[in-house]
PDB file of N, CA and C in Angstrom:
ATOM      1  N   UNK A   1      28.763  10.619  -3.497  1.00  0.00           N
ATOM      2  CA  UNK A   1      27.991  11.751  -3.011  1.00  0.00           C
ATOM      3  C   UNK A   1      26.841  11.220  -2.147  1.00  0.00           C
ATOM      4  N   UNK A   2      26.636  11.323  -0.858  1.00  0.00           N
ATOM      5  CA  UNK A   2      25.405  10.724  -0.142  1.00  0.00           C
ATOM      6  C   UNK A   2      24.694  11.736  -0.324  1.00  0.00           C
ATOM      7  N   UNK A   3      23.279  11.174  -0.210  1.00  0.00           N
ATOM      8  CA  UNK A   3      22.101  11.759   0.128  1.00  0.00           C
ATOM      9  C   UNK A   3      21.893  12.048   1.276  1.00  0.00           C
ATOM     10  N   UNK A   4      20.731  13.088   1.000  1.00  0.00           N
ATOM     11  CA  UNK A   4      20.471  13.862   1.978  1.00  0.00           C
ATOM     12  C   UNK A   4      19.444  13.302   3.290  1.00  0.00           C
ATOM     13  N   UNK A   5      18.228  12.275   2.216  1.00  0.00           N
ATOM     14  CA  UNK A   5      17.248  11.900   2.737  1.00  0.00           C
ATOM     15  C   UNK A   5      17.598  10.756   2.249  1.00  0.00           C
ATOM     16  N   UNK A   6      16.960   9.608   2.880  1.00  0.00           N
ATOM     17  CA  UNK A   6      16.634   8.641   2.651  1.00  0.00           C
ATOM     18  C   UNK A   6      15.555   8.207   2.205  1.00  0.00           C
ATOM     19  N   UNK A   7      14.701   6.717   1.784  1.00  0.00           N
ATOM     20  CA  UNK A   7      13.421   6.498   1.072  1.00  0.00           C
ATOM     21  C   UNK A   7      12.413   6.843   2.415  1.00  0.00           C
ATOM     22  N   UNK A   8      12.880   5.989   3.331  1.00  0.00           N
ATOM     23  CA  UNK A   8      11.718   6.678   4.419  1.00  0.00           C
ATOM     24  C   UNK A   8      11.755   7.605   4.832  1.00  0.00           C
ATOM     25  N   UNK A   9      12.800   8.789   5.443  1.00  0.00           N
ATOM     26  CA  UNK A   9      12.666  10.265   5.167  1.00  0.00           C
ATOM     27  C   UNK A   9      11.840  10.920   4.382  1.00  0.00           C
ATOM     28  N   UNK A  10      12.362  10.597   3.016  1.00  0.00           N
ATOM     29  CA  UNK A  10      11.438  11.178   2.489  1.00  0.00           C
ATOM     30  C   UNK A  10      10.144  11.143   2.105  1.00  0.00           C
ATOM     31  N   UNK A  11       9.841  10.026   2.427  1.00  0.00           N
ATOM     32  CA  UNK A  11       8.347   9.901   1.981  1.00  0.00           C
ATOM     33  C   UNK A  11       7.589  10.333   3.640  1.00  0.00           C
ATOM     34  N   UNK A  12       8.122  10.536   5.040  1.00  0.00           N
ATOM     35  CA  UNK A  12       7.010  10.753   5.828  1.00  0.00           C
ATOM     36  C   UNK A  12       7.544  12.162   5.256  1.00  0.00           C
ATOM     37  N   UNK A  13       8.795  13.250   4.692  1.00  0.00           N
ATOM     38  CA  UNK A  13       8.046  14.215   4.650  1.00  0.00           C
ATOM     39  C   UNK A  13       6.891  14.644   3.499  1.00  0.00           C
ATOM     40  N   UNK A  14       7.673  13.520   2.477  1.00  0.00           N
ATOM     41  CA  UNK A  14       6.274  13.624   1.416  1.00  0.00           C
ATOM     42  C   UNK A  14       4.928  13.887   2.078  1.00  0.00           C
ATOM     43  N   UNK A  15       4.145  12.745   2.876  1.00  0.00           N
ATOM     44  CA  UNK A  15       2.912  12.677   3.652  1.00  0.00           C
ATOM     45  C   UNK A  15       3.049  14.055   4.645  1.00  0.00           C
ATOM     46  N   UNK A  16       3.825  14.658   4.702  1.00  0.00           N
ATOM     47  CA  UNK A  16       2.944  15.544   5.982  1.00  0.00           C
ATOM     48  C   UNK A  16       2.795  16.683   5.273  1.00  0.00           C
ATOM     49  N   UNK A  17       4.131  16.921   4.063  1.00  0.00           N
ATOM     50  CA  UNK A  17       3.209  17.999   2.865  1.00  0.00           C
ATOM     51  C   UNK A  17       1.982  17.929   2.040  1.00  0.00           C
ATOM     52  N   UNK A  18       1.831  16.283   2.288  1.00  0.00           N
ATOM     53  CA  UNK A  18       0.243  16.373   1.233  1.00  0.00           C
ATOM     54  C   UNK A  18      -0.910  16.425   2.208  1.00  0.00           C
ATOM     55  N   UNK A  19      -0.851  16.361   3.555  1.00  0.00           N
ATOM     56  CA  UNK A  19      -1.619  16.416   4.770  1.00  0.00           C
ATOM     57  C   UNK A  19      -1.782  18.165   4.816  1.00  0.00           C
ATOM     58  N   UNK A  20      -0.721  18.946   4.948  1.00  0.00           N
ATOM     59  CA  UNK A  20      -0.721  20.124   4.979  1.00  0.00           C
ATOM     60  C   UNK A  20      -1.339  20.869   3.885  1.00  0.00           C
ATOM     61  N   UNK A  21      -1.395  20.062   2.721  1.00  0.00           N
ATOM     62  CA  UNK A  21      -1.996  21.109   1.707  1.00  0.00           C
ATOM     63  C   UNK A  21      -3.279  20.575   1.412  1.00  0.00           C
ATOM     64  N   UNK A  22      -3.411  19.718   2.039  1.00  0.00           N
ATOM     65  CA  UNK A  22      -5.285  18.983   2.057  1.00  0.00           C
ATOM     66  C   UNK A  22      -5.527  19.940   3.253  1.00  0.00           C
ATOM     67  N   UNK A  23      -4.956  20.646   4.252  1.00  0.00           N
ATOM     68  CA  UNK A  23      -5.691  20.984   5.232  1.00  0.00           C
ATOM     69  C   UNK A  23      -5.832  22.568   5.104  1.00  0.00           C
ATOM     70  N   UNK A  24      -4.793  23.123   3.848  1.00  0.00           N
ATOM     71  CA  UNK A  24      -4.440  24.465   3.253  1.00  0.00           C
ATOM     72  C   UNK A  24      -5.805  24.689   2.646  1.00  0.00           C
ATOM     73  N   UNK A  25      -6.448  23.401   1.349  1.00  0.00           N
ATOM     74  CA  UNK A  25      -7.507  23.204   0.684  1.00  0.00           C
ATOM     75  C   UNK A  25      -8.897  23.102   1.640  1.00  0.00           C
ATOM     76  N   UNK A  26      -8.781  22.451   2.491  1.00  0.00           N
ATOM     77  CA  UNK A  26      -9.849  22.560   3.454  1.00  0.00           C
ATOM     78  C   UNK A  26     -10.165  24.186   4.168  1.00  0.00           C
ATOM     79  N   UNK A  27      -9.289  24.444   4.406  1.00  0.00           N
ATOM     80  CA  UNK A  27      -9.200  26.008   4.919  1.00  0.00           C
ATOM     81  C   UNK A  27     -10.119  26.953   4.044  1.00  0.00           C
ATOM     82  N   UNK A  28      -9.214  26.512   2.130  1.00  0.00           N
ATOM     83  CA  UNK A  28     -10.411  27.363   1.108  1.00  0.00           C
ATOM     84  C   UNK A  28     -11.361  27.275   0.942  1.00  0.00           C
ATOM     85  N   UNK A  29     -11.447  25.699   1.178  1.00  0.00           N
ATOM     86  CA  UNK A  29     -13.252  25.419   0.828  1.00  0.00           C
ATOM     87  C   UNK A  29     -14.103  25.965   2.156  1.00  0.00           C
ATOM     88  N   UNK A  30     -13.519  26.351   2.945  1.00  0.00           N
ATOM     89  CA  UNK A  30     -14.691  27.173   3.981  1.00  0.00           C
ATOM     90  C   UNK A  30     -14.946  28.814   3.700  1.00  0.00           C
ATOM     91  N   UNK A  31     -13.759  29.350   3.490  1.00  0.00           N
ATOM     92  CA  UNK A  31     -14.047  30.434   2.668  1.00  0.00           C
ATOM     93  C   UNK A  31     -14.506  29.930   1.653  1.00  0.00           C
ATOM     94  N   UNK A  32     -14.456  29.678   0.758  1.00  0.00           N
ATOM     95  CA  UNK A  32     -15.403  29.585  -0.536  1.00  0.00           C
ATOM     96  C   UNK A  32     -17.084  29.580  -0.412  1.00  0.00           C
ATOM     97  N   UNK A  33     -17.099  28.599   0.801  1.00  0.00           N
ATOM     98  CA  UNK A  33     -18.782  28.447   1.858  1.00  0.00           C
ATOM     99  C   UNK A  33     -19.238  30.185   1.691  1.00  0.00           C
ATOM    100  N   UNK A  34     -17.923  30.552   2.706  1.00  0.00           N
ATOM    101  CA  UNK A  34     -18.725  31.609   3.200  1.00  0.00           C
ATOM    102  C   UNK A  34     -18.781  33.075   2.320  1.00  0.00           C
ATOM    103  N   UNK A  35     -18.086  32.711   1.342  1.00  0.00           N
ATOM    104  CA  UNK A  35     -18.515  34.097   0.604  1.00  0.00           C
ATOM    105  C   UNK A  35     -19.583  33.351  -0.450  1.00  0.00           C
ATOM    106  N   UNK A  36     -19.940  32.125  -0.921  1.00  0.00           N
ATOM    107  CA  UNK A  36     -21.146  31.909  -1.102  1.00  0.00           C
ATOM    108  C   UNK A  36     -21.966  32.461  -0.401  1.00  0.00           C
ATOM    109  N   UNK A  37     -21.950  32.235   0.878  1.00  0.00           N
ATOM    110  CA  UNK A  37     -23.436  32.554   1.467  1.00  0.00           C
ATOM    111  C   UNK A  37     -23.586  33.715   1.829  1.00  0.00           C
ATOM    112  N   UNK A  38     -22.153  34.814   1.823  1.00  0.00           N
ATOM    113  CA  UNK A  38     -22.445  36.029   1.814  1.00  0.00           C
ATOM    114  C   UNK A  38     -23.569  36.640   0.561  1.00  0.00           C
ATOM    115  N   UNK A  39     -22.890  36.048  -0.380  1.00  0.00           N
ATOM    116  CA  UNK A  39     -23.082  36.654  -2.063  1.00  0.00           C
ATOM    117  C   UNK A  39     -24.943  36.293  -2.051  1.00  0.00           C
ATOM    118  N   UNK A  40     -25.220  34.797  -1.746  1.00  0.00           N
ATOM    119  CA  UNK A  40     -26.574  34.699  -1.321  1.00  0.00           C
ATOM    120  C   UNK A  40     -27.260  35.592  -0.943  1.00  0.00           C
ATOM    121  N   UNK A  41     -27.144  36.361   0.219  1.00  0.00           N
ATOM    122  CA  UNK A  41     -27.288  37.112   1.108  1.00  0.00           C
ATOM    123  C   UNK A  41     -27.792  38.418   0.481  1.00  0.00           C
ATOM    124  N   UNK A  42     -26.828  38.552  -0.398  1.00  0.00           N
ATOM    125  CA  UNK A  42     -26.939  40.144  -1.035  1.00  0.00           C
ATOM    126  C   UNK A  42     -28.179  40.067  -2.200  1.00  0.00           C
ATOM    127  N   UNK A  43     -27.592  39.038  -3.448  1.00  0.00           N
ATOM    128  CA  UNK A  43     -28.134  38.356  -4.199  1.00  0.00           C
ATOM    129  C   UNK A  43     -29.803  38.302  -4.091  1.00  0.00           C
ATOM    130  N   UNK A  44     -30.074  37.355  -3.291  1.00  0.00           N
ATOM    131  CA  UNK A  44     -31.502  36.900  -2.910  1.00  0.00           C
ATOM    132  C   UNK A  44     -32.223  36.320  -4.351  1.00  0.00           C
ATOM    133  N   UNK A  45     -31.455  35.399  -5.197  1.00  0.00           N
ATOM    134  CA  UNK A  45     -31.743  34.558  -6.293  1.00  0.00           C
ATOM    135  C   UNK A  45     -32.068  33.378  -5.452  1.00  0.00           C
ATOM    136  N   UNK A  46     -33.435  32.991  -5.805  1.00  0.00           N
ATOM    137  CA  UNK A  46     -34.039  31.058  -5.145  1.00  0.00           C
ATOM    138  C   UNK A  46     -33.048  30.180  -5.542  1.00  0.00           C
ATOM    139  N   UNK A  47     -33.056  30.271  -6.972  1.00  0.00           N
ATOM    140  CA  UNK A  47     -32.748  28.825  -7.383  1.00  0.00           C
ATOM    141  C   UNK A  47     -30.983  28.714  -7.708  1.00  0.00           C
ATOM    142  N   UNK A  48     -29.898  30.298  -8.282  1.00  0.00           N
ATOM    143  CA  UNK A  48     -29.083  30.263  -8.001  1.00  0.00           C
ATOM    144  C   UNK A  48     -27.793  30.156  -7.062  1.00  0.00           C
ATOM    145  N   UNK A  49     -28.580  30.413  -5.964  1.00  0.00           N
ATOM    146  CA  UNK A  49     -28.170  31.075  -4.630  1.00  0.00           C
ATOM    147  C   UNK A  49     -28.353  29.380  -4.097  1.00  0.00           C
ATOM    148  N   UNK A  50     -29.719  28.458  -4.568  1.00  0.00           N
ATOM    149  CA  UNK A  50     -29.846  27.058  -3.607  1.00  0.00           C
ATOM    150  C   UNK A  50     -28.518  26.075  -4.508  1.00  0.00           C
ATOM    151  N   UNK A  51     -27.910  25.870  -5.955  1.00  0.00           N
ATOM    152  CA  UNK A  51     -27.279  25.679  -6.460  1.00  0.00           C
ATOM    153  C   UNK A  51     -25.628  26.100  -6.259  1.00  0.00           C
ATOM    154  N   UNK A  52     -25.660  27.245  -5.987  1.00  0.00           N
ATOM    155  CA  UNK A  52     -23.972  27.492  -5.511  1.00  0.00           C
ATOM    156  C   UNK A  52     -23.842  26.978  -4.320  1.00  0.00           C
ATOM    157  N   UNK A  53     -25.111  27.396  -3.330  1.00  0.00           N
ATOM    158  CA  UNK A  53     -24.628  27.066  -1.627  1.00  0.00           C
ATOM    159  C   UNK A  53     -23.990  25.301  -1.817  1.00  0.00           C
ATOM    160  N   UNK A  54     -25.207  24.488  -2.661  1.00  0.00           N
ATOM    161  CA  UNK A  54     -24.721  23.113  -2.607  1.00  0.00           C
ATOM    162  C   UNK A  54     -23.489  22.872  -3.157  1.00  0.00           C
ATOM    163  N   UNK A  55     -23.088  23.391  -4.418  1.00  0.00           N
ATOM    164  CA  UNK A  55     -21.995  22.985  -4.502  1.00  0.00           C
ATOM    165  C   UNK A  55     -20.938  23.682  -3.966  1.00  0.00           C
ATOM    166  N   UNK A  56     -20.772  24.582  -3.285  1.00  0.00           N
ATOM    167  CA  UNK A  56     -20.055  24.507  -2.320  1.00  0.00           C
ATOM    168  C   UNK A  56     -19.478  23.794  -0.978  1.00  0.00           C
ATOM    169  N   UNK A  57     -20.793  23.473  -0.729  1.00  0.00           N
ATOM    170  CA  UNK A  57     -21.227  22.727   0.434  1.00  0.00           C
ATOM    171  C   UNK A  57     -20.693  21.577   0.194  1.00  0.00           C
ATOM    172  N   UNK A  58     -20.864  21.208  -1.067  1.00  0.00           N
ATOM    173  CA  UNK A  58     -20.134  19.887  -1.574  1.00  0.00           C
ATOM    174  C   UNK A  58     -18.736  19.467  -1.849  1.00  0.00           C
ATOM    175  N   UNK A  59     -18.556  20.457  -2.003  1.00  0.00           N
ATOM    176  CA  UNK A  59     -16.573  21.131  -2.384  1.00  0.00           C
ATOM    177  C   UNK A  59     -16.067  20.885  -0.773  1.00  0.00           C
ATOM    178  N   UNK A  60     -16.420  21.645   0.116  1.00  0.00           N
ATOM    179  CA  UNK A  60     -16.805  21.297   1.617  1.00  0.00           C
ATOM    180  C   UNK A  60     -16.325  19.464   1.964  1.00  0.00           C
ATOM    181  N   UNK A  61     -17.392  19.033   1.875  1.00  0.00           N
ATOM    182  CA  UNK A  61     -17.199  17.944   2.185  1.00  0.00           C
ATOM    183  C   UNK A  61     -16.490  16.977   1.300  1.00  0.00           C
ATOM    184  N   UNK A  62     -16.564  16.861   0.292  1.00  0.00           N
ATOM    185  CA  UNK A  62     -15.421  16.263  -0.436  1.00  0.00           C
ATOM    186  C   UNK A  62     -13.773  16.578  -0.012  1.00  0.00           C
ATOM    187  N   UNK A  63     -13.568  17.481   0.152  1.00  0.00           N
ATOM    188  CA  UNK A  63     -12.491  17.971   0.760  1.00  0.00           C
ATOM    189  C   UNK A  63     -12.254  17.711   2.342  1.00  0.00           C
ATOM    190  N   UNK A  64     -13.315  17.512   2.948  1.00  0.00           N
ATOM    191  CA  UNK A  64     -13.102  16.684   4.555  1.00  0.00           C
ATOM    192  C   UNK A  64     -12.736  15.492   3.882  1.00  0.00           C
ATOM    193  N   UNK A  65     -13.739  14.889   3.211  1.00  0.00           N
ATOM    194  CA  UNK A  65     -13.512  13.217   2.998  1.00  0.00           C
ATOM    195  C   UNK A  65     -12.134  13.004   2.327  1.00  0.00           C
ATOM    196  N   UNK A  66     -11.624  13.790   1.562  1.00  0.00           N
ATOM    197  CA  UNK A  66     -10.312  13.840   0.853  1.00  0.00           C
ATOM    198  C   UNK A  66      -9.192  13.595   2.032  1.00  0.00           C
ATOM    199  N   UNK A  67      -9.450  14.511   2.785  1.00  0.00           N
ATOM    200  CA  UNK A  67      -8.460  15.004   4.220  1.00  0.00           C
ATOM    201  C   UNK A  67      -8.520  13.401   5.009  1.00  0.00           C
ATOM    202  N   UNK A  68      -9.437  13.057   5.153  1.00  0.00           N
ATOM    203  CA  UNK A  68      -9.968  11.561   6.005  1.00  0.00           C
ATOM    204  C   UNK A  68      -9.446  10.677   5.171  1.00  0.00           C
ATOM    205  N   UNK A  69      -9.552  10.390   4.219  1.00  0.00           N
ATOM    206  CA  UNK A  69      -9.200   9.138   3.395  1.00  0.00           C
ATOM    207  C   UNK A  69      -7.441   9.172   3.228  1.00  0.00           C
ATOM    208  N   UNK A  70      -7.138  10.364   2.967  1.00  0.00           N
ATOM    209  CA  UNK A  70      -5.364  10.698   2.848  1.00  0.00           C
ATOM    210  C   UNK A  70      -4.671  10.057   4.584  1.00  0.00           C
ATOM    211  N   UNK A  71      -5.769  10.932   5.331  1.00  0.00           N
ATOM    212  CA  UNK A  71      -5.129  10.447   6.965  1.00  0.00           C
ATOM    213  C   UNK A  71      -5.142   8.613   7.050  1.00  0.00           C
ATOM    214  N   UNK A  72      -6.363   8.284   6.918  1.00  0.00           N
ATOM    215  CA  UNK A  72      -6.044   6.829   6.459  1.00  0.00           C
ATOM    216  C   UNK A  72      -5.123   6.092   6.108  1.00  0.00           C
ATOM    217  N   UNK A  73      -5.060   6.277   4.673  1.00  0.00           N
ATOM    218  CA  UNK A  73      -3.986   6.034   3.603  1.00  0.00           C
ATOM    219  C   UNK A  73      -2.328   6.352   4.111  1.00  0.00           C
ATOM    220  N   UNK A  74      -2.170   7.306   4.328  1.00  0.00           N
ATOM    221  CA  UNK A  74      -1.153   7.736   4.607  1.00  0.00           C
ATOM    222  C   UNK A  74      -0.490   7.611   5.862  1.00  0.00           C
TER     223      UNK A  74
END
């Protein structure tokens, strides 16, 4: 019975599905930004509102650097 794919087949399509769903995840973490800073907006809490924005903000960039380090790697 042959296969369909081979080891290198399959692994560049492995890499361009885990590229695609780091860039699916990047997509959320900007919505996630921005209905933080909507909710801020409405909200008007100091110290809750300075705490979500960051970790969002942080979700944000961890998720670029995720995306960067995979492009690397991969």
């Amino acid at each position: 019975m042959p296969f369909l794919f081979d080891a290198a087949q399959f692994n560049l399509i492995l890499k361009i599905a885990i590229l695609v769903f780091l860039i699916l995840y990047i997509i959320f973490s900007i919505i996630v930004l921005t209905q933080v800073r909507l909710m801020n907006n409405i909200l008007k809490q100091s110290f809750a509102s300075t705490v979500l924005a960051a970790i969002a903000l942080g979700n944000l960039i961890l998720a670029l650097s995720l995306f960067l380090t995979a492009l690397v790697i991969l």
